[in-house]
C-alpha atoms as a PDB file:
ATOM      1  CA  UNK A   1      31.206  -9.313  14.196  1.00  0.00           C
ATOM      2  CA  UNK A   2      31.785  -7.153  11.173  1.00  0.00           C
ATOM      3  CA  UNK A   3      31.041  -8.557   8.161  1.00  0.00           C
ATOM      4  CA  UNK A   4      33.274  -6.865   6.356  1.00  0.00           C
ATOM      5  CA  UNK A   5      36.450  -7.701   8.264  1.00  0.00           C
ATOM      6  CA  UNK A   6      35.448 -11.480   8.041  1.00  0.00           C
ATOM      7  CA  UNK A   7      35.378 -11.024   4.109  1.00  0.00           C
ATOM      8  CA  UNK A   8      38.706  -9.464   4.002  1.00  0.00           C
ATOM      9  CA  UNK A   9      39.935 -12.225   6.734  1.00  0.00           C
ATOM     10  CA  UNK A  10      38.657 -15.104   4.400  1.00  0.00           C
ATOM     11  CA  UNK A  11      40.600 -13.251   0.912  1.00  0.00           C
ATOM     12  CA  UNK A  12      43.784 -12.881   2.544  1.00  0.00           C
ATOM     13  CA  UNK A  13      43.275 -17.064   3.530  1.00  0.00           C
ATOM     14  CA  UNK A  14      42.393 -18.321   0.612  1.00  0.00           C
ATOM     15  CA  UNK A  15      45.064 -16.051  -1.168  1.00  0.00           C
ATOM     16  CA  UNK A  16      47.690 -16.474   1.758  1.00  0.00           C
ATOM     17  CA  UNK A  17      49.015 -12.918   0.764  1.00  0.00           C
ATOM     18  CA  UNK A  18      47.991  -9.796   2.071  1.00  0.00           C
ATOM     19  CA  UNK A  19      49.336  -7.637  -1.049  1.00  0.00           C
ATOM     20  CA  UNK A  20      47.222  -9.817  -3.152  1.00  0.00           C
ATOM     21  CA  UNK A  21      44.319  -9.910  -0.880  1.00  0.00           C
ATOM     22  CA  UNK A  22      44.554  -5.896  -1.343  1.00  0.00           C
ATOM     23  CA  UNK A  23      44.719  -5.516  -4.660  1.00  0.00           C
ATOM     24  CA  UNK A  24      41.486  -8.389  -5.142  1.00  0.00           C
ATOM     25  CA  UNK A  25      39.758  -5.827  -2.818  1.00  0.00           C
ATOM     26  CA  UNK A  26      41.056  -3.013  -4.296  1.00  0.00           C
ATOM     27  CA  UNK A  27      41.898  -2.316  -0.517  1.00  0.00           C
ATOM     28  CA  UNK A  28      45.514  -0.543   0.766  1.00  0.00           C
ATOM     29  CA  UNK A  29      47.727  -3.346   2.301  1.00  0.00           C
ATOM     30  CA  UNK A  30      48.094  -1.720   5.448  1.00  0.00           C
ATOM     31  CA  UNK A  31      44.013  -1.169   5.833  1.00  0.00           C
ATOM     32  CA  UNK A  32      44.044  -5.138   5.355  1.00  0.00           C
ATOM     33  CA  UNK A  33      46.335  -5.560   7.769  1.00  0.00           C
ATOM     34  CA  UNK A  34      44.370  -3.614   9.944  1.00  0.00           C
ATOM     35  CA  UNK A  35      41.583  -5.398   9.389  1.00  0.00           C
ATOM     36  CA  UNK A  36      42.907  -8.669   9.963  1.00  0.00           C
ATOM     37  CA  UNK A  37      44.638  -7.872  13.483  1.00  0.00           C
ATOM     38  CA  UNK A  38      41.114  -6.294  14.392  1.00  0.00           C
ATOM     39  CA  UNK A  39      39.414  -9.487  14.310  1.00  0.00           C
ATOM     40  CA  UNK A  40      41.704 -11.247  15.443  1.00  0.00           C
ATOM     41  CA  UNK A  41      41.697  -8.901  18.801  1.00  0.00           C
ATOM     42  CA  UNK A  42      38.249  -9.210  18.687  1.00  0.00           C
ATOM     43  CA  UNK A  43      38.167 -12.914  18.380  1.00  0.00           C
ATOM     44  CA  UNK A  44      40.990 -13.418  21.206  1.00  0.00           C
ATOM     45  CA  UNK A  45      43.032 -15.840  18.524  1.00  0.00           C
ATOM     46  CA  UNK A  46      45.632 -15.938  15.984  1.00  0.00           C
ATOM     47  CA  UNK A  47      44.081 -16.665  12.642  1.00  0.00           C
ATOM     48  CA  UNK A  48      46.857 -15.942  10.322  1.00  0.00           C
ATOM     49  CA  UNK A  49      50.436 -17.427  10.980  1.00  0.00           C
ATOM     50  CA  UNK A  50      52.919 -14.701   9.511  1.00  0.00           C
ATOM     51  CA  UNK A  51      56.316 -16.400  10.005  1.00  0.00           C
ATOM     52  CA  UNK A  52      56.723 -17.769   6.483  1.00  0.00           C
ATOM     53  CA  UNK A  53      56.847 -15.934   3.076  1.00  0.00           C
ATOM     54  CA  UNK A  54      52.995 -17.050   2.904  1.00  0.00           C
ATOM     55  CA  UNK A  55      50.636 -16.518   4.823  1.00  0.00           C
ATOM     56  CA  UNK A  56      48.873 -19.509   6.451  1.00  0.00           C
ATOM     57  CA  UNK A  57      45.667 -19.913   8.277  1.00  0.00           C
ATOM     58  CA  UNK A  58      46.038 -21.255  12.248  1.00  0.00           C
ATOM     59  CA  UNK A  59      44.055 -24.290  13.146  1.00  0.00           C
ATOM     60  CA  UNK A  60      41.285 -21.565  14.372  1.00  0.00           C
ATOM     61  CA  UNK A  61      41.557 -19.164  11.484  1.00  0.00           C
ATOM     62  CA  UNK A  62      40.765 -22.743   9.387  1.00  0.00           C
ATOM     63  CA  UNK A  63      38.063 -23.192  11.167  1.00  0.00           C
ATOM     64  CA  UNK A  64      36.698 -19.603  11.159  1.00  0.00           C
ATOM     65  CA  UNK A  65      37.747 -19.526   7.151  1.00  0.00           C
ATOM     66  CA  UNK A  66      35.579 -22.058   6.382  1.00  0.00           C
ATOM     67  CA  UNK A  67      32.669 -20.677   8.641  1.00  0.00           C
ATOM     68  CA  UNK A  68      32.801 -17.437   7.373  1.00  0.00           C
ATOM     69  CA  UNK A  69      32.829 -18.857   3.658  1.00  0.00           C
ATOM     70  CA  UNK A  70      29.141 -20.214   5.000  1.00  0.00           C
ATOM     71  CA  UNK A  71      27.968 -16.723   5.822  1.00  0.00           C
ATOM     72  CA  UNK A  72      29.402 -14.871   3.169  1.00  0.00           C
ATOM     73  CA  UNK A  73      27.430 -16.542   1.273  1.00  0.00           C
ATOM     74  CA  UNK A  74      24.358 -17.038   2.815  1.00  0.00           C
ATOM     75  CA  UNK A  75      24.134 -13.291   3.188  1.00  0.00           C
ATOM     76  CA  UNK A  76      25.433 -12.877  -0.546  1.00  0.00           C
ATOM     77  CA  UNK A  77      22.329 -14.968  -1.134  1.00  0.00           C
ATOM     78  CA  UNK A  78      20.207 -13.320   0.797  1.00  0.00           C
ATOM     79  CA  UNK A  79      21.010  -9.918  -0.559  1.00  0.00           C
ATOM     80  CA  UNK A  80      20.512 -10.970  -4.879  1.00  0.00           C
ATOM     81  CA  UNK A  81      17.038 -12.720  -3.320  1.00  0.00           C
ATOM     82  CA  UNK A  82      16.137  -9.571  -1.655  1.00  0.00           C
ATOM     83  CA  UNK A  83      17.231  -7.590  -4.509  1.00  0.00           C
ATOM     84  CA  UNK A  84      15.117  -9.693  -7.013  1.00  0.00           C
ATOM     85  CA  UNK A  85      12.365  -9.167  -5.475  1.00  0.00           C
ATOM     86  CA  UNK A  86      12.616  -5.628  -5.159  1.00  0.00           C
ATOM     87  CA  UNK A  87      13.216  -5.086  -8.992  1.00  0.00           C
ATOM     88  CA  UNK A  88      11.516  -8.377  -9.951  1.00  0.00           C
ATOM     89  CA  UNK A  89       8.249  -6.946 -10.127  1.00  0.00           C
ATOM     90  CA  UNK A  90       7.827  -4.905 -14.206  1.00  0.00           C
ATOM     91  CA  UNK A  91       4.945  -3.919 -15.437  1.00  0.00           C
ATOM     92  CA  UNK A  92       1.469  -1.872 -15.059  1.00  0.00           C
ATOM     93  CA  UNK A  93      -0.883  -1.712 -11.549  1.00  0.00           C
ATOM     94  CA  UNK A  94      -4.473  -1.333 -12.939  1.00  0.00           C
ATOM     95  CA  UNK A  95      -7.728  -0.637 -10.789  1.00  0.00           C
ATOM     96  CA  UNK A  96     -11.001   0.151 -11.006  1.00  0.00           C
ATOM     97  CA  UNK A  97     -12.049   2.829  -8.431  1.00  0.00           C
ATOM     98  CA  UNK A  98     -14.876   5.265  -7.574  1.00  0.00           C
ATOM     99  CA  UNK A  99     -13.055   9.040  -7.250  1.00  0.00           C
ATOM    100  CA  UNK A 100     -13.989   9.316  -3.579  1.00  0.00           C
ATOM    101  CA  UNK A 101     -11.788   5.994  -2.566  1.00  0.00           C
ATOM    102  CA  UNK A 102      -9.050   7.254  -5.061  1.00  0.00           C
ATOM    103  CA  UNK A 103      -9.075  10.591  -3.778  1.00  0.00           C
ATOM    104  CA  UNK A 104      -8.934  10.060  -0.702  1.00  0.00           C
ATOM    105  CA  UNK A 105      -7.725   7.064   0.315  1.00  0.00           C
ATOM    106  CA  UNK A 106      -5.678   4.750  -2.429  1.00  0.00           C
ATOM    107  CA  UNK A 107      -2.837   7.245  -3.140  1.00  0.00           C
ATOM    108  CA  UNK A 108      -0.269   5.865   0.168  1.00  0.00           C
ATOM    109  CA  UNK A 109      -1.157   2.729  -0.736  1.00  0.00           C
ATOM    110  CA  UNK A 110      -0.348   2.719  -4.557  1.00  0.00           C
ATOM    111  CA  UNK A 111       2.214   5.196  -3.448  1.00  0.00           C
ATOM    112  CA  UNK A 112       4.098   2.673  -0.762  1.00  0.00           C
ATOM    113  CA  UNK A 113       3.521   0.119  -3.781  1.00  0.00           C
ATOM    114  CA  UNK A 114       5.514   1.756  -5.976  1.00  0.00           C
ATOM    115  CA  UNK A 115       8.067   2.927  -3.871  1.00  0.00           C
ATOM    116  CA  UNK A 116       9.341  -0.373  -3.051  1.00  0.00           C
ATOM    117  CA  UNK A 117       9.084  -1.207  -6.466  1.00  0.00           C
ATOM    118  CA  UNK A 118      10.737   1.080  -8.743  1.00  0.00           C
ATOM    119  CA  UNK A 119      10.105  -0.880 -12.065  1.00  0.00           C
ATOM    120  CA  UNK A 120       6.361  -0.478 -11.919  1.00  0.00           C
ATOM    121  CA  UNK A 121       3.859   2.129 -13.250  1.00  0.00           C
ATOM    122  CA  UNK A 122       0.241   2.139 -11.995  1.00  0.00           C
ATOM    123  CA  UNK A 123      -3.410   2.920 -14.317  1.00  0.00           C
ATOM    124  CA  UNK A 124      -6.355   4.132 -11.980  1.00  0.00           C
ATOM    125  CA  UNK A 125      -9.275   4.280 -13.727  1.00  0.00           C
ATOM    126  CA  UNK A 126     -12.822   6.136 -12.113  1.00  0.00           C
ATOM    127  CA  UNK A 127     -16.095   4.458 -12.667  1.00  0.00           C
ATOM    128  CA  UNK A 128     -18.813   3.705 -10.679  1.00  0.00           C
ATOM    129  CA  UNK A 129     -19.201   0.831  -8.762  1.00  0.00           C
ATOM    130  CA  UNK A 130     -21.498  -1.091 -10.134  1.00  0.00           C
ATOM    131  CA  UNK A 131     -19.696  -0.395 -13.640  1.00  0.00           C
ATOM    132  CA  UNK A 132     -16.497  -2.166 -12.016  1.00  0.00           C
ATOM    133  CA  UNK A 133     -18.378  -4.985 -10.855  1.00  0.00           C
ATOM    134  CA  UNK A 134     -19.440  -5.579 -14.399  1.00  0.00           C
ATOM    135  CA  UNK A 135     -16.402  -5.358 -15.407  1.00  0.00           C
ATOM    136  CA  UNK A 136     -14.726  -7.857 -13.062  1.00  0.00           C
ATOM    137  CA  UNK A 137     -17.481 -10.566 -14.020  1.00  0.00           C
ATOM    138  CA  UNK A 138     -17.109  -9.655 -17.602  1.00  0.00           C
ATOM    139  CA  UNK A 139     -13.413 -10.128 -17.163  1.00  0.00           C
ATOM    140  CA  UNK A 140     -12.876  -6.790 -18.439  1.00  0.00           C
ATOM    141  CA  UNK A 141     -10.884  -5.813 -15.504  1.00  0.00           C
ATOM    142  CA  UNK A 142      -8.766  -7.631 -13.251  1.00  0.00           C
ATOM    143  CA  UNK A 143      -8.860  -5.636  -9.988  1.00  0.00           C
ATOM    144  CA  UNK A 144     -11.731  -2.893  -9.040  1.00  0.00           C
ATOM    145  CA  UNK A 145     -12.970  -1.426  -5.470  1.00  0.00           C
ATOM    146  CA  UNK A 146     -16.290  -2.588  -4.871  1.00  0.00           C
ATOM    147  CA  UNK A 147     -19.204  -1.768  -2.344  1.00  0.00           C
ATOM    148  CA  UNK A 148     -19.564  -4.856  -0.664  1.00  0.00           C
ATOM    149  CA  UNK A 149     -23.141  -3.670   1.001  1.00  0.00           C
ATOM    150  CA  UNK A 150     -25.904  -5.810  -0.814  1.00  0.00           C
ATOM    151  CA  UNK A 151     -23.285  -8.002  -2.643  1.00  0.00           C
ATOM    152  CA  UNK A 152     -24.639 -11.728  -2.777  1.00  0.00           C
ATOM    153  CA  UNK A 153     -22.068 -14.397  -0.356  1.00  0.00           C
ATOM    154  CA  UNK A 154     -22.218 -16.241  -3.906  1.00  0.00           C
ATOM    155  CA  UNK A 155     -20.883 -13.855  -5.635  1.00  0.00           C
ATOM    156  CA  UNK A 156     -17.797 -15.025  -7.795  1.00  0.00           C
ATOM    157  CA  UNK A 157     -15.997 -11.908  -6.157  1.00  0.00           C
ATOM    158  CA  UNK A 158     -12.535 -12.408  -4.051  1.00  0.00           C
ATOM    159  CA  UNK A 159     -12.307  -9.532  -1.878  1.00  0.00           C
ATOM    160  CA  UNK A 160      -9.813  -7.646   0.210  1.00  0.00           C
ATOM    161  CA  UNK A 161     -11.759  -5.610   2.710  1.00  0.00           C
ATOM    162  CA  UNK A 162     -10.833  -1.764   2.642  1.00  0.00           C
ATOM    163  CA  UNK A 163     -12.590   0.577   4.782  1.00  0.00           C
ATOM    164  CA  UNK A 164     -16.318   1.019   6.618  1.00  0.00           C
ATOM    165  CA  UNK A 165     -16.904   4.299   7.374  1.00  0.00           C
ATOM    166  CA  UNK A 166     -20.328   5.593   8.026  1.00  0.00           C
ATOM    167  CA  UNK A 167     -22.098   7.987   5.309  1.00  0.00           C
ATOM    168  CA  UNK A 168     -22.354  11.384   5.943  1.00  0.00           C
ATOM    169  CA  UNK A 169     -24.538  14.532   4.824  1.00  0.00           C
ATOM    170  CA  UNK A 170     -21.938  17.030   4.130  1.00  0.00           C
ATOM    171  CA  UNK A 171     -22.149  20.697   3.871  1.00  0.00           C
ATOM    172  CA  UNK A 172     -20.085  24.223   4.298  1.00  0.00           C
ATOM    173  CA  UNK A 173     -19.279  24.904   7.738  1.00  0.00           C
ATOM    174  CA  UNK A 174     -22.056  27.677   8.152  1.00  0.00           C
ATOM    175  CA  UNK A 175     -24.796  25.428   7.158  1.00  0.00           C
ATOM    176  CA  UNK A 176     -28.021  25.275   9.555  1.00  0.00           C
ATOM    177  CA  UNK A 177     -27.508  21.642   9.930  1.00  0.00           C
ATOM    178  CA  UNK A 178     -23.556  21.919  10.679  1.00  0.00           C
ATOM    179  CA  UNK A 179     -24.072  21.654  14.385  1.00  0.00           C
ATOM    180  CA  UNK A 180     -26.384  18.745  14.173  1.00  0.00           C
ATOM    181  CA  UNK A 181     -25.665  15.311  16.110  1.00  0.00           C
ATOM    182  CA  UNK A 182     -27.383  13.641  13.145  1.00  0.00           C
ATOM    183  CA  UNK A 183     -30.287  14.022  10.248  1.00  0.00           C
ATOM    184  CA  UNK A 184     -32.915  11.869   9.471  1.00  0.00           C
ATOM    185  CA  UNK A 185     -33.231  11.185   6.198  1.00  0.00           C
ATOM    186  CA  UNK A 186     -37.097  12.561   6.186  1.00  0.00           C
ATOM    187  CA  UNK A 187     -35.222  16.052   6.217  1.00  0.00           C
ATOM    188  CA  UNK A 188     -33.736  16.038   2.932  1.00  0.00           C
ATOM    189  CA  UNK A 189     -37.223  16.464   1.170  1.00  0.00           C
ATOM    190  CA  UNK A 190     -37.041  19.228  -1.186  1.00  0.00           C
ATOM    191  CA  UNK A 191     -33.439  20.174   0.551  1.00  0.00           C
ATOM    192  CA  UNK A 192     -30.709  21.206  -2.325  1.00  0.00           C
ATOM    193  CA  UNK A 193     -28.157  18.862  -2.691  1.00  0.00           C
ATOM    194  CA  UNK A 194     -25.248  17.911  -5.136  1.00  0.00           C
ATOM    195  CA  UNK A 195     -24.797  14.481  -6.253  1.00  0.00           C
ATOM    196  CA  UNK A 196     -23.108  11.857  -8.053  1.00  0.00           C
ATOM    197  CA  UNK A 197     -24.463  10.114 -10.949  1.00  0.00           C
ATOM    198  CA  UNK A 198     -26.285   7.251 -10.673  1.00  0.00           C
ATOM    199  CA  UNK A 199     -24.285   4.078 -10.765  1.00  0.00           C
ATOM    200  CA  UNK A 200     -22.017   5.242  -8.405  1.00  0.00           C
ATOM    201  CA  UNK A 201     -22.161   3.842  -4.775  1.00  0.00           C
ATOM    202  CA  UNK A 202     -22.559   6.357  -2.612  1.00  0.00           C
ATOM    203  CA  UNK A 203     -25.440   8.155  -5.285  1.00  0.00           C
ATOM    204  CA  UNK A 204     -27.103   4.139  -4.939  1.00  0.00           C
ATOM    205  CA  UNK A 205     -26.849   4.760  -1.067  1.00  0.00           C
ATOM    206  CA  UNK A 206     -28.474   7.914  -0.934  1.00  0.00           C
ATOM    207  CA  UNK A 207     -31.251   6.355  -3.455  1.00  0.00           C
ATOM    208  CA  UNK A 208     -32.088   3.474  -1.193  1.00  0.00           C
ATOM    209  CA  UNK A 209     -32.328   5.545   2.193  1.00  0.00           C
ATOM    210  CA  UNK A 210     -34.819   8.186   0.447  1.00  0.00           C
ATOM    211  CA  UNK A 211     -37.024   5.474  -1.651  1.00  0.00           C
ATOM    212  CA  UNK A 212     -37.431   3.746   1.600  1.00  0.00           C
ATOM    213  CA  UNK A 213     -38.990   7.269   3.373  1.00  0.00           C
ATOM    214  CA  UNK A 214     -40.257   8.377   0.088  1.00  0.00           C
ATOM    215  CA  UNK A 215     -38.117  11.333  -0.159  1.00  0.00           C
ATOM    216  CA  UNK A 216     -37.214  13.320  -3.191  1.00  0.00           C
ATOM    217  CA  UNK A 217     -34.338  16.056  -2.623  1.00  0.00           C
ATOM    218  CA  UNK A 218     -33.949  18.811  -4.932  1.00  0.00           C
ATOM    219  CA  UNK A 219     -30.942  17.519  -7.281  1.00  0.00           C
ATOM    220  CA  UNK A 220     -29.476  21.044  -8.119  1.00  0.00           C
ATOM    221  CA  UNK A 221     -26.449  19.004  -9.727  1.00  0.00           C
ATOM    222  CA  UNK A 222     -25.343  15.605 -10.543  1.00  0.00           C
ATOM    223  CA  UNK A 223     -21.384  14.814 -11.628  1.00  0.00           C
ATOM    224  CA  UNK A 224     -19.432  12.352 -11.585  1.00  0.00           C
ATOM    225  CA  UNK A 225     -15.972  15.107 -10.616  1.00  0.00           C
ATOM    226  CA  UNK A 226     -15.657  15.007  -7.322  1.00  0.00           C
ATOM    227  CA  UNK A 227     -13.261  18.310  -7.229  1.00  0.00           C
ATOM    228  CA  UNK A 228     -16.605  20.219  -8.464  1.00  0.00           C
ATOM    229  CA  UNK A 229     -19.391  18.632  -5.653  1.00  0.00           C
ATOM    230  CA  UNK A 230     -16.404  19.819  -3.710  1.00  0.00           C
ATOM    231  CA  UNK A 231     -16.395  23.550  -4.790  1.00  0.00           C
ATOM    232  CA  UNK A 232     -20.271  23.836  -4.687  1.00  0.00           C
ATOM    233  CA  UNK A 233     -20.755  22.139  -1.235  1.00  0.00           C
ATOM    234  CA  UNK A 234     -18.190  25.022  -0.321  1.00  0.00           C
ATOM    235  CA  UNK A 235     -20.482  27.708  -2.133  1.00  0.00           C
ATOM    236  CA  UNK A 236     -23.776  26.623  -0.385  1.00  0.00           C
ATOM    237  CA  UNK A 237     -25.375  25.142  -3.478  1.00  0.00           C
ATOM    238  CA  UNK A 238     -25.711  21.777  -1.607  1.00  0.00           C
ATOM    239  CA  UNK A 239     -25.291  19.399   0.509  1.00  0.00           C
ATOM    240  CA  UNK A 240     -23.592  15.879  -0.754  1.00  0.00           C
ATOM    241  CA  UNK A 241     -23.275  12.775   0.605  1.00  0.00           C
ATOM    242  CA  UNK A 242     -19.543  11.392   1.335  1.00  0.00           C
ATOM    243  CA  UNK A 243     -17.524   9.482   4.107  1.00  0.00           C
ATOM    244  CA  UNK A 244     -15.714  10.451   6.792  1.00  0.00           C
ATOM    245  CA  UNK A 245     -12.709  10.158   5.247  1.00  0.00           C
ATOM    246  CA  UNK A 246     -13.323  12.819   2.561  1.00  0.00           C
ATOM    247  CA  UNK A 247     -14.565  15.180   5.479  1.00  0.00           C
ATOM    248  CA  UNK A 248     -11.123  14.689   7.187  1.00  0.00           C
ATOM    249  CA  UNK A 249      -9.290  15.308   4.333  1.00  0.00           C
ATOM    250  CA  UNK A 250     -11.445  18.990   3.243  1.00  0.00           C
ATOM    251  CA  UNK A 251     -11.116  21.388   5.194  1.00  0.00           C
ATOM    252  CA  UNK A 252     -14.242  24.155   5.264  1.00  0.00           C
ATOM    253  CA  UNK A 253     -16.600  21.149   5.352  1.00  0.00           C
ATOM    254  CA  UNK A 254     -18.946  19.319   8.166  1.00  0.00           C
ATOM    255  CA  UNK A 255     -19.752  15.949   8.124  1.00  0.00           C
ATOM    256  CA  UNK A 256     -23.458  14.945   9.897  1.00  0.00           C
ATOM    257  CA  UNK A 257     -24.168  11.609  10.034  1.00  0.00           C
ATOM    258  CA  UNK A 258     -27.633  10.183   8.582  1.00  0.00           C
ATOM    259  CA  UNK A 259     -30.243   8.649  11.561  1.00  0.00           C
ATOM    260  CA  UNK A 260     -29.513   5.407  11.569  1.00  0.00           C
ATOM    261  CA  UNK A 261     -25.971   5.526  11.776  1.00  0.00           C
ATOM    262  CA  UNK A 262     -26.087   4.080   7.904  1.00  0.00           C
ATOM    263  CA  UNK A 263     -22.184   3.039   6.516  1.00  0.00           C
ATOM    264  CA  UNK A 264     -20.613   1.660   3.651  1.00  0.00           C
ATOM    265  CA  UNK A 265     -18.205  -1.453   3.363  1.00  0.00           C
ATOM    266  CA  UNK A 266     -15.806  -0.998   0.072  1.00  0.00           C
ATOM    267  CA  UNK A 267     -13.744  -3.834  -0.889  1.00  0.00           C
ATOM    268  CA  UNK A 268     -10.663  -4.541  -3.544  1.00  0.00           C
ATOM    269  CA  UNK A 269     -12.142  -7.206  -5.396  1.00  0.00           C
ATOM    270  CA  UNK A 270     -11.232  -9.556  -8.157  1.00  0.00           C
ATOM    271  CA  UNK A 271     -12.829 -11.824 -10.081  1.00  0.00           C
ATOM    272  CA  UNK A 272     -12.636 -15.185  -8.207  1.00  0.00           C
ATOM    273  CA  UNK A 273     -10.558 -18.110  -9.970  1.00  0.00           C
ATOM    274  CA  UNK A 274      -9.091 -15.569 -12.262  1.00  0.00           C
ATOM    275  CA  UNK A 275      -5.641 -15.471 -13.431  1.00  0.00           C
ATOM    276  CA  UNK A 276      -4.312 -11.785 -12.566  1.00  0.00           C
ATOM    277  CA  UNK A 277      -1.125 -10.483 -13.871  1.00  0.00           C
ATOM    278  CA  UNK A 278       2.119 -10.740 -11.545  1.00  0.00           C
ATOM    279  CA  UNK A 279       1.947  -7.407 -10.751  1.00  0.00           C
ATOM    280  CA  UNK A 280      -1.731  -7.084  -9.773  1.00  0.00           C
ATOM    281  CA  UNK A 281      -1.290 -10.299  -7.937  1.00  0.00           C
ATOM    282  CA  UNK A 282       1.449  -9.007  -5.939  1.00  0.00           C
ATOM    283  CA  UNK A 283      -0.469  -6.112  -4.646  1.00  0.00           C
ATOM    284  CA  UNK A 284      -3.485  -8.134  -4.337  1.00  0.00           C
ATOM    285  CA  UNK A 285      -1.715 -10.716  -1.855  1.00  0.00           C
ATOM    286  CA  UNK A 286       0.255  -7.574  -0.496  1.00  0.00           C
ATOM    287  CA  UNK A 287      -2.820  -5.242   0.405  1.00  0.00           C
ATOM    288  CA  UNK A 288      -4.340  -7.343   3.373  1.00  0.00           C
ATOM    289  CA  UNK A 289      -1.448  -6.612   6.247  1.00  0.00           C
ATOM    290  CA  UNK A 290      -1.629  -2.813   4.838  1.00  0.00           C
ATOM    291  CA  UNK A 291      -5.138  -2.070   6.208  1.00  0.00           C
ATOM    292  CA  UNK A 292      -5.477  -0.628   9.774  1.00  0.00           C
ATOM    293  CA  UNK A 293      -8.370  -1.636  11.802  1.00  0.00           C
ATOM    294  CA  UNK A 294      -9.725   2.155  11.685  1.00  0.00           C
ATOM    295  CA  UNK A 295     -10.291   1.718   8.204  1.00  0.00           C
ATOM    296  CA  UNK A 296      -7.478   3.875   6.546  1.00  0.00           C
ATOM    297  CA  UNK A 297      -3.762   2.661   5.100  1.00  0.00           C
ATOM    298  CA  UNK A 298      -1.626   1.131   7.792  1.00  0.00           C
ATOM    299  CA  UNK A 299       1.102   4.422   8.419  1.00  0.00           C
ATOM    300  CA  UNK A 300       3.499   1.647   9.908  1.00  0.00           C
ATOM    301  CA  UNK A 301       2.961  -0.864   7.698  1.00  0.00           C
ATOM    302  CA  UNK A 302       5.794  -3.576   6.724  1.00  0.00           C
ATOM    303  CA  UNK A 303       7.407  -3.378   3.190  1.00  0.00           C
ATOM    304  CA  UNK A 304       5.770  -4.236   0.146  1.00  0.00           C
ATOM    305  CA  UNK A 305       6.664  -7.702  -0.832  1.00  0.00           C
ATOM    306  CA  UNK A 306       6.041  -9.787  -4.119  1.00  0.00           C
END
């Protein structure tokens, strides 16, 4: 049943003219005519009696009037909640995030986020992750992506789960080690590399695995722009560590993973008991259905809701 014929039915009732039913519509007469019989052939009843100088609703098209004023309504309703919530939402997104998850694997996300809501802007700011954990104790930040590896079950942290994906060594496509099935971590003594900084969580990663085989690579470079460990893995300076979802975005670059099939968990994490504001809530409570089990943004995820 076509909405739109019942709403032109119920006009011409209530007005019991179909000249002033079209010009409330801002309709022809003869397309409300039309529109009228249509539904009534559809219906297999009479709803309008036209005998008289008024027109006057049958004991069905009384019945049907005042059922159709019921879901006119309802779906008026329906369509000003809907719309509220798609233009409800004003205001700033702000995260935390290390460059590799930002990169690589926030921009659908913030992007589908936005898209549904056309009111809203979005800050991303880089730092490390240790730095953003600070910063959500401190209350400093509201949201921040976290490494959840080594984070205490106390810890006053809420936490959306993102991604684990294991770490990689990663290098130009000609390296020696490009064909390897894996590297033990023994191997990078003395081997070039390019590296974060320190403080960020894949530079903490690669710290932990070579203080516990007391190995020391050859640092040739340590930034905290990922574009530029980029550009030098892809000139031989070094290897780098990253995750498999930076390898699968780059092309020209192998990803080997370490011996011990070592990963990292990241997280969106807030600080827990917090008040956030409505739009970081929103994509807070939002994010969890977005996340595919394989670790990246859901492609055929449902709409963004507030």
């Amino acid at each position: 049943m076509d909405l739109r014929k019942l709403h032109i039915f119920t006009t011409v009732a209530r007005l019991g003219s179909f000249s002033q039913a079209a010009e409330t519509l801002h309709m022809a007469q003869p397309a409300v005519s039309i529109a009228v019989r249509k539904l009534e052939e559809e219906l297999g009843v009479a709803l309008l009696d036209r005998s008289g100088r008024r027109v006057r609703t049958t004991a069905e098209g009384l019945e049907l009037q005042q059922r159709a004023a019921n879901i006119l309504d309802q779906v008026e309703a329906l369509q000003h909640t809907l719309g509220e919530h798609r233009q409800l939402l004003r205001g700033e997104l702000t995260i935390s995030c290390p460059a590799m998850v930002a990169t690589y694997f926030l921009p659908q996300l913030v992007g589908d986020f936005l898209a549904y809501h056309p009111g809203l802007s979005a800050s991303i700011s880089q730092r490390g992750t240790n730095d953003i954990k600070q910063q959500l104790l401190r209350g400093e930040a509201e949201l921040g992506v976290i490494s959840e590896d080594n984070l205490e079950d106390t810890a006053p942290l809420e936490r959306v789960s993102l991604m684990e994906q294991p770490i990689l060594l990663c290098m130009h496509a000609e390296h020696p080690w490009a064909r390897r099935r894996e590297i033990a971590v023994e191997e990078l003594q003395d081997s070039p590399m390019v590296v974060y900084e320190s403080g960020y969580f894949i530079r903490d990663r690669l710290d932990a695995l070579c203080r516990a085989k007391g190995v020391r690579p050859e640092m040739r470079m340590q930034t905290n722009f990922l574009p530029l460990l980029v550009s030098m893995v892809r000139q031989g300076i070094g290897t780098t560590i990253g995750l498999k979802i930076m390898i699968a975005a780059e092309p020209g670059l192998v990803g080997v993973p370490l011996e011990g099939n070592a990963k990292l968990r990241m997280a969106l994490a807030r600080r827990a008991g917090s008040k956030l504001s409505r739009v970081n809530q929103a994509f807070f409570d939002w994010l969890p259905n977005q996340i595919s089990p394989d670790a990246s943004p859901a492609l055929e995820a449902g709409r963004p809701g507030d």
